[in-house]
Protein backbone atom coordinates (compact mmCIF):
# COMPACT_ATOMS: atom_id res chain seq x y z
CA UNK A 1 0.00 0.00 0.00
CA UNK A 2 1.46 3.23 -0.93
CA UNK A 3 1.03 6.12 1.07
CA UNK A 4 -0.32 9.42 -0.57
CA UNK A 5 -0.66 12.94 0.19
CA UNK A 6 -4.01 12.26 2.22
CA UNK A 7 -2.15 9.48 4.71
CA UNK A 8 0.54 12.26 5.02
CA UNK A 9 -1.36 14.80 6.07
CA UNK A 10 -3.54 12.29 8.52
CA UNK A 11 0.15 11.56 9.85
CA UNK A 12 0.90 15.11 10.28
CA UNK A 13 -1.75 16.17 11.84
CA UNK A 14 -1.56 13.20 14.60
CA UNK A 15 2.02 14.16 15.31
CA UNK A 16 0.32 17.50 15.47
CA UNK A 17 -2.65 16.70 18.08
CA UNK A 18 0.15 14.71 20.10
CA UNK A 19 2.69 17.38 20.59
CA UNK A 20 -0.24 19.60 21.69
CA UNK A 21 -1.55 17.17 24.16
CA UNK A 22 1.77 16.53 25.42
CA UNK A 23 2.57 20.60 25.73
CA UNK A 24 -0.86 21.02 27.70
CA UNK A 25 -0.15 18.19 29.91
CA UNK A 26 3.21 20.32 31.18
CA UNK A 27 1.57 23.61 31.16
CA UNK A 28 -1.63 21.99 32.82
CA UNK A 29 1.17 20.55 35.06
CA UNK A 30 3.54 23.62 36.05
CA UNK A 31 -0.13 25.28 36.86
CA UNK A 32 -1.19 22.74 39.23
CA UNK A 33 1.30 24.20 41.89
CA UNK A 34 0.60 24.78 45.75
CA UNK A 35 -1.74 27.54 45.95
CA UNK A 36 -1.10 29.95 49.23
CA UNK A 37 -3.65 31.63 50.32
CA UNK A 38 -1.35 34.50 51.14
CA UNK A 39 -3.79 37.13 52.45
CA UNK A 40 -5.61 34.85 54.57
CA UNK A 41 -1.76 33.66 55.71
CA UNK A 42 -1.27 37.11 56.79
CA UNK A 43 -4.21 37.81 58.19
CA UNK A 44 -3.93 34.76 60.92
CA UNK A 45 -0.17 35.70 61.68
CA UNK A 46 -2.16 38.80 62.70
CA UNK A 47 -4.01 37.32 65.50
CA UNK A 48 -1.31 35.36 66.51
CA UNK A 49 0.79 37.95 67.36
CA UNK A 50 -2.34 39.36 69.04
CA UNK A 51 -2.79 36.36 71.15
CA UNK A 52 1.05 36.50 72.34
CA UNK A 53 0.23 40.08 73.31
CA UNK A 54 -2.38 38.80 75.08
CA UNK A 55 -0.27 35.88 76.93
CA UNK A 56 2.11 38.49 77.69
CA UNK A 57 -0.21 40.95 79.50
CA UNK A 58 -1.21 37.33 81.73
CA UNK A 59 1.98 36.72 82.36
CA UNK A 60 2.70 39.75 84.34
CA UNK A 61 -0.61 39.40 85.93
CA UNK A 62 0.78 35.78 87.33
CA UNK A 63 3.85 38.02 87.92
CA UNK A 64 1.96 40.59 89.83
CA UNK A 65 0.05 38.28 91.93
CA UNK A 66 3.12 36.32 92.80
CA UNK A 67 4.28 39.14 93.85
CA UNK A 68 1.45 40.61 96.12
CA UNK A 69 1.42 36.89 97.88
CA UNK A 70 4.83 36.51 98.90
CA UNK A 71 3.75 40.08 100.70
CA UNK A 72 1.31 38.62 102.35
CA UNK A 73 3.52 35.75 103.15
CA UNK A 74 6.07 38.39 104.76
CA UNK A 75 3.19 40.27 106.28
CA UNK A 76 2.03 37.09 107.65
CA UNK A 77 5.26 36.14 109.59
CA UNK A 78 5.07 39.67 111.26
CA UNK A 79 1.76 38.76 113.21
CA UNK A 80 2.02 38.28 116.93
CA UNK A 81 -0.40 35.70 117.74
CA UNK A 82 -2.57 37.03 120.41
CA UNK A 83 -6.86 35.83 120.35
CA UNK A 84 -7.51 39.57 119.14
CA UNK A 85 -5.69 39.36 116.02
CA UNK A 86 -6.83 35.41 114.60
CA UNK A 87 -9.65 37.95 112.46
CA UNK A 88 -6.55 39.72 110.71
CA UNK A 89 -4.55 35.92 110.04
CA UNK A 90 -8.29 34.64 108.72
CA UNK A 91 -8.19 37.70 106.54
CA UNK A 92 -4.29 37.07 105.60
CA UNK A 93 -5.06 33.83 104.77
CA UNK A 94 -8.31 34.56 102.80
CA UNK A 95 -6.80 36.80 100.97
CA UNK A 96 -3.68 34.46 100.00
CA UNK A 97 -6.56 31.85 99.17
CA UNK A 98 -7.84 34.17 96.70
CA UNK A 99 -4.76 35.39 95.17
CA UNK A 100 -3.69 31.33 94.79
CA UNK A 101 -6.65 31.25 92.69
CA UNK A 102 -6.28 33.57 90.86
CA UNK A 103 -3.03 33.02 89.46
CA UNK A 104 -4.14 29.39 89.01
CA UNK A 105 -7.27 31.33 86.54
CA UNK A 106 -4.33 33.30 85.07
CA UNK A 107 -1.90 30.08 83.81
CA UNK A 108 -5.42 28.59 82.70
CA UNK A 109 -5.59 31.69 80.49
CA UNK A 110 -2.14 31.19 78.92
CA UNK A 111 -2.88 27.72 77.85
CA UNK A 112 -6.50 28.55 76.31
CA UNK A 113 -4.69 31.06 74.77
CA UNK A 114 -1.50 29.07 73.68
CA UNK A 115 -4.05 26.37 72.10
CA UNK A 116 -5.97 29.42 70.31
CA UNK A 117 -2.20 29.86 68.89
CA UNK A 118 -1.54 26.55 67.63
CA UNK A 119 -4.97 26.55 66.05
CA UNK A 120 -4.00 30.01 64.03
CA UNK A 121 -0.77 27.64 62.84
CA UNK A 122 -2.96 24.69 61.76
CA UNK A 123 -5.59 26.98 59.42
CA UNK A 124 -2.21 28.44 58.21
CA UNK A 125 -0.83 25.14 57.33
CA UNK A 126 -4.57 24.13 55.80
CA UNK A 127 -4.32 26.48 53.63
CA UNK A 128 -0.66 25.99 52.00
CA UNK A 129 -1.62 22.36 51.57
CA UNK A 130 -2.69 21.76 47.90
CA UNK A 131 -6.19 21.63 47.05
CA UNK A 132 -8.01 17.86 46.39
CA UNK A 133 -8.25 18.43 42.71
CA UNK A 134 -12.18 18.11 41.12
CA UNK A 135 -12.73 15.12 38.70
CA UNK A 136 -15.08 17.06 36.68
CA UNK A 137 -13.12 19.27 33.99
CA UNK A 138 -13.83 20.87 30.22
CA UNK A 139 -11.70 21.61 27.62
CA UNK A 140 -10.34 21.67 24.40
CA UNK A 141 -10.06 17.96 23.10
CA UNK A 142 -7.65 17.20 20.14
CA UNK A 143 -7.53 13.73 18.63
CA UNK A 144 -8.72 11.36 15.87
CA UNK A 145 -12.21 10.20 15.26
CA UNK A 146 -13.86 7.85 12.79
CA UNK A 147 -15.81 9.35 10.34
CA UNK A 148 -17.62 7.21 7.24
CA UNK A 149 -15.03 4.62 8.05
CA UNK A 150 -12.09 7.44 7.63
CA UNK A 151 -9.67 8.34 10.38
CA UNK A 152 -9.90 12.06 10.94
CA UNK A 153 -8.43 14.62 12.87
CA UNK A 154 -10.91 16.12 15.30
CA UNK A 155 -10.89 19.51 17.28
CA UNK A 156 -13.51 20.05 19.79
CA UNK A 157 -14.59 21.27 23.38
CA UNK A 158 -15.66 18.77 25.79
CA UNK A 159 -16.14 17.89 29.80
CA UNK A 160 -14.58 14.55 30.89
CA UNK A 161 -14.42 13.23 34.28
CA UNK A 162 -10.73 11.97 35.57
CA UNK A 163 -10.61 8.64 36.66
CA UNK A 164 -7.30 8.41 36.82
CA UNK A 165 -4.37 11.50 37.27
CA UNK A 166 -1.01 11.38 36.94
């Protein structure tokens, strides 16, 4: 069987539809990068630096308190004992009582806070991961169809579904 100028030009334009297949598969490719969510990035390093503030200002609340109860503490030791003064200790101790608690309220603070935190840095690592990609797509479809029994090149728009990527 000889091959004319028809056969030629089927062969040409196959080479044709597979060198454009193959170039959209790399551009299609290179496209399919990581896609950061930069603004939204920035906008949760935001509060996290807010939330430090936050733990911060705690912090020297606990600091504070710690303070003001090792003054009690000294205040404490400079009692003298006698019946008219056990309303005073009850007070002194009270108020010890109360500052104990709250610096226990205080650290429970920092670590709600310190979990808000790591939270921030999980959505920020959500949203650098890359997206599940959708199995539905359209667009341009080159290739060769049959056509009253001759093989012809075809140009067309389509949708497909992905069963398989790679």
């Amino acid at each position: 069987m000889a091959l004319n100028t028809q056969n030629y030009k089927n062969i040409f334009l196959f080479v044709i539809v597979i060198l454009i297949g193959l170039l959209s598969f790399y551009l299609g490719k290179s496209k399919a990068k990581i896609e950061v969510k930069y603004k939204e990035i920035e906008i949760i390093k935001k509060e996290i630096d807010t939330v430090k503030v936050e733990i911060k200002t705690v912090e020297k609340k606990i600091t504070e308190k710690q303070k003001e109860r090792k003054k009690l503490q000294q205040k404490e030791k400079e009692i003298i004992y006698p019946i008219e003064d056990c309303k005073e200790i009850v007070d002194n101790l009270k108020s010890q009582l109360r500052n104990c608690d709250t610096i226990v309220q205080l650290k429970d603070t920092i670590i709600y806070k310190e979990r808000v935190v790591i939270e921030y840095k999980d959505k920020i690592i959500e949203k650098m991961v890359l997206p599940k990609p959708k199995p539905f797509g359209i667009g341009v479809q080159f290739g060769y169809g049959v056509s009253n029994k001759d093989l012809q090149p075809y140009v067309g728009i389509g949708v497909s579904y992905n069963f398989i990527r790679f």
